[in-house]
Protein backbone atom coordinates (compact mmCIF):
# COMPACT_ATOMS: atom_id res chain seq x y z
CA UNK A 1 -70.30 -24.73 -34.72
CA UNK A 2 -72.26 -25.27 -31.35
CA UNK A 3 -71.16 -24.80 -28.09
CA UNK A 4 -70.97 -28.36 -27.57
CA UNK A 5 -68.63 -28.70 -30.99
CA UNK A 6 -66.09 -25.74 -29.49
CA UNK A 7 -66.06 -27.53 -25.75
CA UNK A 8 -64.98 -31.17 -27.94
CA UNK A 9 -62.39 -28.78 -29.82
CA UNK A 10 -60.95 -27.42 -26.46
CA UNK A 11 -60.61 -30.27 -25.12
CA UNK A 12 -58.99 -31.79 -27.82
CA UNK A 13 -56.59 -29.37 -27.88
CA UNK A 14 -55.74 -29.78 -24.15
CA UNK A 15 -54.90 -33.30 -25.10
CA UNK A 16 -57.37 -34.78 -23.11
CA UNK A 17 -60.13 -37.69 -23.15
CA UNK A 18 -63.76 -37.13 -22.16
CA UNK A 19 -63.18 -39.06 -19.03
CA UNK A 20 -59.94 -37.07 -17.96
CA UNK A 21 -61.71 -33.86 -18.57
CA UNK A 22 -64.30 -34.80 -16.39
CA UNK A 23 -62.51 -36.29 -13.81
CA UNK A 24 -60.19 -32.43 -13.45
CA UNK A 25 -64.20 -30.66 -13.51
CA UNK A 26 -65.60 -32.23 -11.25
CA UNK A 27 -68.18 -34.35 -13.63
CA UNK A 28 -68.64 -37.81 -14.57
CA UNK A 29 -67.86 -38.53 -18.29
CA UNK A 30 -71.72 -38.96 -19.30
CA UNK A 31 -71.96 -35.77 -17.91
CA UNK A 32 -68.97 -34.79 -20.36
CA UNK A 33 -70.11 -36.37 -23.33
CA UNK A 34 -73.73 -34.32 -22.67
CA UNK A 35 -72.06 -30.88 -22.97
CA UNK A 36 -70.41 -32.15 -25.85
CA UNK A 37 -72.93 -33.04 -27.74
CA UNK A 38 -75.49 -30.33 -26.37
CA UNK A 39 -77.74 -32.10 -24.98
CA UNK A 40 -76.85 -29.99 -21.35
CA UNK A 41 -75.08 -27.19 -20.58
CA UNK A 42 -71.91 -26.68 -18.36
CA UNK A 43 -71.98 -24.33 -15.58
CA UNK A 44 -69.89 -21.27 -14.00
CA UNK A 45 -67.98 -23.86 -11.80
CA UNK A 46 -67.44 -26.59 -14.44
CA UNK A 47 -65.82 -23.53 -16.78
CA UNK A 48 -63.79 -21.81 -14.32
CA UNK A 49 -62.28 -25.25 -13.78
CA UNK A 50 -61.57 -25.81 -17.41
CA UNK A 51 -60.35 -22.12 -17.23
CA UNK A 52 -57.89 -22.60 -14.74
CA UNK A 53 -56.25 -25.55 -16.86
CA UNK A 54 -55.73 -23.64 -19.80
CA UNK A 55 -59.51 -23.88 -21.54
CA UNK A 56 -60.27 -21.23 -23.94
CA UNK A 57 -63.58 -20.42 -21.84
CA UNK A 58 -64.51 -17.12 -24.49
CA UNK A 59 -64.14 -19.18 -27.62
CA UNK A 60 -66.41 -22.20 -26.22
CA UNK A 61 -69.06 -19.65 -24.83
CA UNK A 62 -68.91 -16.98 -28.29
CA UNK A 63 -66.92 -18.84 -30.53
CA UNK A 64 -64.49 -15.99 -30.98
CA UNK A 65 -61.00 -16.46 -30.31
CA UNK A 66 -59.41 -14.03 -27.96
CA UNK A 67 -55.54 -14.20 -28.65
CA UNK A 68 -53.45 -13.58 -25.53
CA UNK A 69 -56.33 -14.82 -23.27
CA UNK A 70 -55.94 -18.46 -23.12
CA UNK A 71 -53.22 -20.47 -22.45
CA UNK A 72 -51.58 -23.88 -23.09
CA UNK A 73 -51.32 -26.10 -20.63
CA UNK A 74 -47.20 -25.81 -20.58
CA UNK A 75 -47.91 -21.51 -20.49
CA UNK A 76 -50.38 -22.01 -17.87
CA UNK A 77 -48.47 -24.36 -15.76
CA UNK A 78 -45.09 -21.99 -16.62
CA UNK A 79 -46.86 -19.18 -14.93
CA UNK A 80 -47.97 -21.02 -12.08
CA UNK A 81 -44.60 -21.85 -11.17
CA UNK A 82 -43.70 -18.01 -11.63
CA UNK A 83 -46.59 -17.00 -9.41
CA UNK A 84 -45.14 -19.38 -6.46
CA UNK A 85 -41.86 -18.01 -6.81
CA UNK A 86 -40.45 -15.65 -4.39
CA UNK A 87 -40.31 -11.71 -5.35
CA UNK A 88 -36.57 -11.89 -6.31
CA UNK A 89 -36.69 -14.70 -8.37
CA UNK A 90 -39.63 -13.15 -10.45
CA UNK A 91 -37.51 -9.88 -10.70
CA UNK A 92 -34.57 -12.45 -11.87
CA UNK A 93 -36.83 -14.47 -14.49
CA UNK A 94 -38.32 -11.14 -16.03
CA UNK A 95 -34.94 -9.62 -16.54
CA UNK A 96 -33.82 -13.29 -18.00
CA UNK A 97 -36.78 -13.42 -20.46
CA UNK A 98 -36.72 -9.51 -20.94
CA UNK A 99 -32.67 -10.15 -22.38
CA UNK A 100 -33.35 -13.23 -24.16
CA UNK A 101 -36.37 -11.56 -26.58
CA UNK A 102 -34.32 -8.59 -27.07
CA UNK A 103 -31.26 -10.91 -28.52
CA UNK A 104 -33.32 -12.78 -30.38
CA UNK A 105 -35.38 -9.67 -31.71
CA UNK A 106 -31.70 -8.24 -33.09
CA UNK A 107 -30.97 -11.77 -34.52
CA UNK A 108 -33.80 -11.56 -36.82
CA UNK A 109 -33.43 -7.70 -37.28
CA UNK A 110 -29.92 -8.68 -38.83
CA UNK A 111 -30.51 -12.04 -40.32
CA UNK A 112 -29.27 -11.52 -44.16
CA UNK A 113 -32.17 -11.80 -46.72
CA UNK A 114 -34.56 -10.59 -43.56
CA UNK A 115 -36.98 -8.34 -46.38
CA UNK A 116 -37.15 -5.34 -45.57
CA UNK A 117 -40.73 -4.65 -44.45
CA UNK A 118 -39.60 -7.71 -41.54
CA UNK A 119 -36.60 -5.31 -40.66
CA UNK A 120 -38.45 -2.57 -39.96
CA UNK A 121 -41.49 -4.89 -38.29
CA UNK A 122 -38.58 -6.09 -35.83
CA UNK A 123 -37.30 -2.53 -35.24
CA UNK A 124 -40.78 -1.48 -33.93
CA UNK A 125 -40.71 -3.95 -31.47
């Protein structure tokens, strides 16, 4: 798969069209559909922009998907809001998401029929 293929798959996956991509980059859509289908090649400011919206920038450029480093656009824009919050609210909304994993880690410790390899998978965490 070519560069051009992964950028059409990330975008896809942001749930966007070629036009509304290239209207949040800073392109026009010709410009779009060129990257796409490899006939040019986006640069550092065009990615950072799809970065910042959630793109998987290392998969497009190697190809390789690097769990944990890109983001949907509802995770992005969730931690946006978190980053404009003030200090004590943060504090507030770790400790809140901190106690809700932890229940829900001992639900599915206890859950009946839970095998037990998934028991002791929960435990660890």
């Amino acid at each position: 798969m070519s560069l051009g293929d992964r950028l059409r798959t990330v975008r896809k996956e942001l749930g966007l069209w070629q036009g509304e991509l290239a209207k949040i980059t800073g392109v026009i859509q010709n410009t779009q559909g060129f990257y796409e289908r490899g006939k040019r090649m986006p640069d550092a400011g065009y990615l950072e922009k799809l970065f910042a919206i959630g793109g998987d920038v290392v998969y497009i450029l190697t190809g390789i998907r690097a769990p944990g480093l890109s983001l949907s656009p509802e995770e992005a824009d969730l931690l946006e809001n978190f980053k404009a919050c003030e200090e004590a609210d943060q504090n507030a909304i770790r400790r809140l998401v901190t106690r809700s994993a932890e229940a829900r880690r001992l639900r599915t410790r206890a859950r009946p029929g839970n095998p037990p390899e998934a028991q002791e998978t929960q435990a660890a965490l």
